[in-house]
Protein backbone atom coordinates (compact mmCIF):
# COMPACT_ATOMS: atom_id res chain seq x y z
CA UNK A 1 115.49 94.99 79.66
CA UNK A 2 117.45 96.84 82.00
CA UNK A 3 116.99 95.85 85.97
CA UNK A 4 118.18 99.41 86.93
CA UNK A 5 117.40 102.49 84.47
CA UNK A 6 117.66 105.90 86.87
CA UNK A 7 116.32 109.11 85.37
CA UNK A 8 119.09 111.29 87.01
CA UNK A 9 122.44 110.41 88.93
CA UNK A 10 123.33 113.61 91.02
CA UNK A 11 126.73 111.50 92.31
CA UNK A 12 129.48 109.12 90.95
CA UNK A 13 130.84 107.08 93.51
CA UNK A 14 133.70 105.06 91.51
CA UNK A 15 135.44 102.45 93.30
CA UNK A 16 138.18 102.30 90.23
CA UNK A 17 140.36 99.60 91.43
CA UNK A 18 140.37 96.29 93.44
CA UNK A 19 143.98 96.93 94.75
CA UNK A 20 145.39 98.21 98.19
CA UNK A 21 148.26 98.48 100.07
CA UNK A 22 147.00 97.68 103.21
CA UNK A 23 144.57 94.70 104.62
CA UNK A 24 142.24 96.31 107.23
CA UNK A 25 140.59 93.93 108.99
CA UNK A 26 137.16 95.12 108.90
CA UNK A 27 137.07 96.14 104.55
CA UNK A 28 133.99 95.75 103.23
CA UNK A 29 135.30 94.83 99.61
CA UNK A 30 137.63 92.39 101.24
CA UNK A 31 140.29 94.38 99.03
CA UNK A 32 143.87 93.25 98.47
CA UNK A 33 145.03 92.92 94.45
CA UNK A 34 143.40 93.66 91.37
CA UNK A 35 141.22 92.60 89.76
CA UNK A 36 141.79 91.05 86.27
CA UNK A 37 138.30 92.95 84.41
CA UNK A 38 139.16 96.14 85.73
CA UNK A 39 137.93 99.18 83.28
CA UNK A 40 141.22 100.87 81.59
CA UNK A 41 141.43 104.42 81.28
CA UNK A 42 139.32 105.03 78.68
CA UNK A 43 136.79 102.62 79.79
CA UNK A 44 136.38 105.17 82.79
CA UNK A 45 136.87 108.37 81.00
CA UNK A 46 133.60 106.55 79.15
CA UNK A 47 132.25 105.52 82.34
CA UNK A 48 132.50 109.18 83.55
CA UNK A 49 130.80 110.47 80.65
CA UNK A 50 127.88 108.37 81.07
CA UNK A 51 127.00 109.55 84.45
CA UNK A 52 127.57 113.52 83.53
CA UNK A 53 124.95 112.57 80.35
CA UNK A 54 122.28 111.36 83.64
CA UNK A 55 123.43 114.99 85.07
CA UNK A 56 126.33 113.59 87.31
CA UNK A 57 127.65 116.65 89.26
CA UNK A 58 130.33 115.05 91.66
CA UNK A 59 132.20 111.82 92.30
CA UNK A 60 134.04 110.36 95.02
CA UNK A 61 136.95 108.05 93.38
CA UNK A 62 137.84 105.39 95.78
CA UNK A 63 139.19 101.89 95.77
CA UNK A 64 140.65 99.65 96.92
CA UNK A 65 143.19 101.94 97.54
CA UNK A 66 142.77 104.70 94.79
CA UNK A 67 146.00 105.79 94.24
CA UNK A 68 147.15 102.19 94.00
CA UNK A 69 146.23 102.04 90.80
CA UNK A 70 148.46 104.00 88.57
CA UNK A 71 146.53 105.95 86.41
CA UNK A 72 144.29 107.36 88.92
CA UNK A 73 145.53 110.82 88.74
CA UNK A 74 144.54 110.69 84.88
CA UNK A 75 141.35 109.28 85.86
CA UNK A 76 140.50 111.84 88.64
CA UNK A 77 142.04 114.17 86.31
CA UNK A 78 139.71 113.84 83.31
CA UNK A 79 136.70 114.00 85.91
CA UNK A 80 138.45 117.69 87.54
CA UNK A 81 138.31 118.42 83.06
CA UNK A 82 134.61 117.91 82.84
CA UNK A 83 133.74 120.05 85.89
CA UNK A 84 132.80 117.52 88.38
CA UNK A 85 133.03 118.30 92.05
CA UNK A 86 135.40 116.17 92.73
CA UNK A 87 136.71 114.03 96.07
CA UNK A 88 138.96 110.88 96.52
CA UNK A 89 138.96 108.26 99.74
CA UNK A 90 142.59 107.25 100.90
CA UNK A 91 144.65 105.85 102.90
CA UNK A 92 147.34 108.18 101.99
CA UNK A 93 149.14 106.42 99.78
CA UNK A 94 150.91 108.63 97.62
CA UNK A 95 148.99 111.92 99.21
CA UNK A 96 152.05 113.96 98.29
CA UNK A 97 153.77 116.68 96.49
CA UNK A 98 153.96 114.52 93.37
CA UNK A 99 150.28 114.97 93.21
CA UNK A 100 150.23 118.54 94.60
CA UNK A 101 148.19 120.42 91.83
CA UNK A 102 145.92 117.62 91.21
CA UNK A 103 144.88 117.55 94.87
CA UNK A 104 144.86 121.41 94.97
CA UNK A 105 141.65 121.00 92.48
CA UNK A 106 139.86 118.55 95.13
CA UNK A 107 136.71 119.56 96.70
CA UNK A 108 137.92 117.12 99.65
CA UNK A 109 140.19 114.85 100.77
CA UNK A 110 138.48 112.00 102.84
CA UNK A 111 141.69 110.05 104.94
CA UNK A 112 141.44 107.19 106.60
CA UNK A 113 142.49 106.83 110.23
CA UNK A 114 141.08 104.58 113.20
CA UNK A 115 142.82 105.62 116.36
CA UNK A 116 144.91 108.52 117.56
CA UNK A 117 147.47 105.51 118.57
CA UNK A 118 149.77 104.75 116.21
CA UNK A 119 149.87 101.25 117.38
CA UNK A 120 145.81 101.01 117.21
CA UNK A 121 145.61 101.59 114.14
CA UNK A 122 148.39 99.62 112.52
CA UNK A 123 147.19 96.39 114.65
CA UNK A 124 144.28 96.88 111.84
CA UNK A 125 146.02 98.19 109.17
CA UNK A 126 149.12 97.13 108.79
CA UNK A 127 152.87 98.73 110.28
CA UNK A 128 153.31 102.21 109.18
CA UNK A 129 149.98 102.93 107.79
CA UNK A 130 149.08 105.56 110.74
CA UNK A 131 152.37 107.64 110.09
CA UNK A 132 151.52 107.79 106.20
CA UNK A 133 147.88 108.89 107.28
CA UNK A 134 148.63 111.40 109.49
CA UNK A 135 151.70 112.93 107.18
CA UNK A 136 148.97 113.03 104.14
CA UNK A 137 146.34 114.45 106.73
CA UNK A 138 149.19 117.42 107.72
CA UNK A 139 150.03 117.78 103.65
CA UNK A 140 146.70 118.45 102.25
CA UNK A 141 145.49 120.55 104.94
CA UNK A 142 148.47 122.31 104.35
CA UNK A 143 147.58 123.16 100.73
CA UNK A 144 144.52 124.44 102.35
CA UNK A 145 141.97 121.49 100.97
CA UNK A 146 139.29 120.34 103.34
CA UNK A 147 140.37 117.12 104.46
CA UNK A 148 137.68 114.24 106.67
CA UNK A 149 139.53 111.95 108.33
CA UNK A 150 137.20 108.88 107.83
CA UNK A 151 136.79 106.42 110.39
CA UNK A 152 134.95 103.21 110.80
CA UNK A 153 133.95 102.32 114.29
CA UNK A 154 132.42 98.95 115.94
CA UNK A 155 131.21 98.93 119.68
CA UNK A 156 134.16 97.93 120.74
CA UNK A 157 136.09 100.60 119.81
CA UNK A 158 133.83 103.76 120.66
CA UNK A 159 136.29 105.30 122.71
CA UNK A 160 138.87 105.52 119.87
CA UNK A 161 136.48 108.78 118.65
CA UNK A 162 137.47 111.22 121.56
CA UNK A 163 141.39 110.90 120.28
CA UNK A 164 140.04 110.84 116.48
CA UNK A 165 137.74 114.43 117.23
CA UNK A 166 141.16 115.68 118.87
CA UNK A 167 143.30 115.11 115.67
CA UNK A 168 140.33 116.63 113.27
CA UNK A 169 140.25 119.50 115.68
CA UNK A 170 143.75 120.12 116.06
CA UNK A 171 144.58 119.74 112.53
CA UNK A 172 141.23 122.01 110.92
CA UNK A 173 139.83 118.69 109.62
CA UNK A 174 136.53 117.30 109.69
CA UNK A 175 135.53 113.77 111.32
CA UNK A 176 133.46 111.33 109.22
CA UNK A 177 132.15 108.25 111.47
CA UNK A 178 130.73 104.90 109.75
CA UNK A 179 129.74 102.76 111.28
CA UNK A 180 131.39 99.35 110.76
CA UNK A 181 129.03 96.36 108.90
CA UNK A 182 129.11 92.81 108.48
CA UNK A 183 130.39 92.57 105.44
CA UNK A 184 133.99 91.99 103.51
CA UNK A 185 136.45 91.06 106.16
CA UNK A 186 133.71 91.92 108.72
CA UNK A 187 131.20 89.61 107.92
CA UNK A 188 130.17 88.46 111.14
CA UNK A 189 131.78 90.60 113.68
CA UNK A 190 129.55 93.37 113.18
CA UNK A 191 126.70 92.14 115.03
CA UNK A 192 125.61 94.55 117.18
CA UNK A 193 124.25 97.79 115.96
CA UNK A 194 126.32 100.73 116.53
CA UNK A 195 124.81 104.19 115.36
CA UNK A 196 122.48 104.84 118.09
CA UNK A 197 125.98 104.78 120.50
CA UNK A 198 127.91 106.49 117.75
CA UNK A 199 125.32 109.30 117.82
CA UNK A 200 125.41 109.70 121.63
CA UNK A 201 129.28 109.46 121.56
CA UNK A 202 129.36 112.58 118.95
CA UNK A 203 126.91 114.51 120.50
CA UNK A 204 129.07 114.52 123.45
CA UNK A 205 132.40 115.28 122.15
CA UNK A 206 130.61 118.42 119.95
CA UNK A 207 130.39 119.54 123.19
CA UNK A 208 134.12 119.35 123.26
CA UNK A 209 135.27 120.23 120.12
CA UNK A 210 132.80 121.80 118.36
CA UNK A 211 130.81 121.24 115.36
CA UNK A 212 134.03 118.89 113.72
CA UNK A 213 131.54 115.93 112.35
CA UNK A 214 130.32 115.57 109.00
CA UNK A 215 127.91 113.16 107.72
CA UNK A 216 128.47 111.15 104.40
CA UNK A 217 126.52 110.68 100.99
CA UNK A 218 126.63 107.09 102.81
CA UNK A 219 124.36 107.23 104.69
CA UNK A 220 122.16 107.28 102.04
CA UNK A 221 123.40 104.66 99.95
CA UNK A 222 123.69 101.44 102.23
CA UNK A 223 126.48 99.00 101.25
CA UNK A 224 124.99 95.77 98.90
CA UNK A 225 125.64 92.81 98.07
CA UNK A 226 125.65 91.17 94.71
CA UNK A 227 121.99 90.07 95.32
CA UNK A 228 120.59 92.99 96.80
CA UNK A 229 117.06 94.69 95.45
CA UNK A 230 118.02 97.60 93.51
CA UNK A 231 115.60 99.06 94.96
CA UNK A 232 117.68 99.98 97.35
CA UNK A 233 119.62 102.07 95.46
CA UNK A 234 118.56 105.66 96.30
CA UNK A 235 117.84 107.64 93.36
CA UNK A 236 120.40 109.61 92.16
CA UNK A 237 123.45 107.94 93.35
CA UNK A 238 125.26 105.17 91.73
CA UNK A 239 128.28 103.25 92.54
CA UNK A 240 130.61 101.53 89.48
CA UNK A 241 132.67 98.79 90.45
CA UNK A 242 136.15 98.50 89.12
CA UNK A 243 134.72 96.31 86.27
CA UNK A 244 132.35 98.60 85.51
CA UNK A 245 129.14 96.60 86.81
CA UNK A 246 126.73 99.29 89.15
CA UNK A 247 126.44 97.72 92.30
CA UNK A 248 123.49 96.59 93.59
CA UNK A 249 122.37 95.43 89.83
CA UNK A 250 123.32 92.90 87.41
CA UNK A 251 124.44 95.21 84.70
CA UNK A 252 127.45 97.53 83.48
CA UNK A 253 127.17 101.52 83.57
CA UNK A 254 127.63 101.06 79.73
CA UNK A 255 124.15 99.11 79.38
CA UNK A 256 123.11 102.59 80.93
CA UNK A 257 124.89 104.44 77.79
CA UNK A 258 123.09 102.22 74.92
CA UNK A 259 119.64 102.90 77.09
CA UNK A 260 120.02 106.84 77.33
């Protein structure tokens, strides 16, 4: 019997590889190199398919890094073929004019960038990761696709958001705020709660720079663990793992298939 059997998904969230260029210091998935079970490109083609016969109408394809793995753009691609609003979460790897008409098709671009300082963020990152960001950030919005800069923020580091707003307003962006959990590389440095200061933080800097924040499918679908209640999960979202499992349950999005 399945543990989780939703009667629509509205929203793919598909975290399609394990892999990343970079080792930020607060990742949640504690990402780095692949993992050995992780769906080929049919398997998610199949994957995709399943959700759109729940009524999927959009995904956000993430990782990892997503465009680590190289058949992303085919994977992306076949979900852009089936008519899925479609968005991607990077670090910018890649976020160039190989990839132009495939990101020309994008309903967004979300791009990840935690300080206006170059050295800031690559303390976190890694060396050279804020110069690919904000080069990816300048070449999508350039192609005219809304781009978020996506940021995750701890209490410590509230006042890197002024400097953030400055580059989403300069550059016609949008600002998406997280804020950062214990979790991944995190677990345990997140202690403190952050959103009620993120909230006041924002509220001032609208008055700033206008109405530049967005909020996130996110915050509706908290992060969880292997052991979580899947209860939790909201209804109408689901997140696949790169091998396939949903998380939050103890079963495969192709247990969903053989149940529809």
């Amino acid at each position: 019997m399945l543990d989780y059997k939703p009667d629509k998904i509205l929203h793919l969230n598909a975290e399609v590889t394990r892999a990343c260029n970079l080792r930020c210091d607060y990742c949640f998935n504690d990402s780095g190199v692949m993992m050995p079970s992780e769906l080929k490109l049919g398997e998610w083609k199949q994957a995709i398919d399943v959700t759109q016969n729940y009524g999927a109408e959009s995904a956000l394809f993430t990782g990892g890094e997503v465009m680590a793995r190289r058949d992303s753009p085919e994977i992306i691609g076949y979900a852009l073929e089936q008519g899925l609003r479609t968005s991607i979460l990077s670090n910018g790897l890649k976020l160039n004019g190989q990839y132009r008409d495939m990101l020309q098709e994008l309903e967004r671009v979300q791009i990840s960038l935690d300080s206006a300082s170059p050295y800031s963020h690559d303390a976190r990152r890694g060396e050279g990761s804020w110069r690919t960001a904000r080069q990816a950030i300048d070449y999508v919005r350039g192609l005219d696709v809304p781009v978020e800069i996506s940021t995750t923020i701890s209490l410590d580091r509230l006042d890197e958001l002024e400097g953030l707003a400055g580059i989403a307003y300069l550059t016609g962006s949008s600002l998406l705020v997280r804020p950062m959990q214990s979790i991944g590389r995190a677990l345990g440095t997140a202690k403190q709660d952050v959103k009620s200061a993120i909230a006041e933080r924002k509220q001032r800097l609208e008055d700033k720079f206008g109405d530049i924040f967005v909020e996130d499918f996110a915050r509706y679908v908290p992060v969880l663990g292997a052991n979580h209640d899947e209860k939790m999960l909201p209804e109408g979202f689901v997140t696949v793992l790169p091998d396939g499992k949903i998380r939050g349950t103890r079963q495969s999005i192709f247990e969903l298939e053989k149940a529809a």
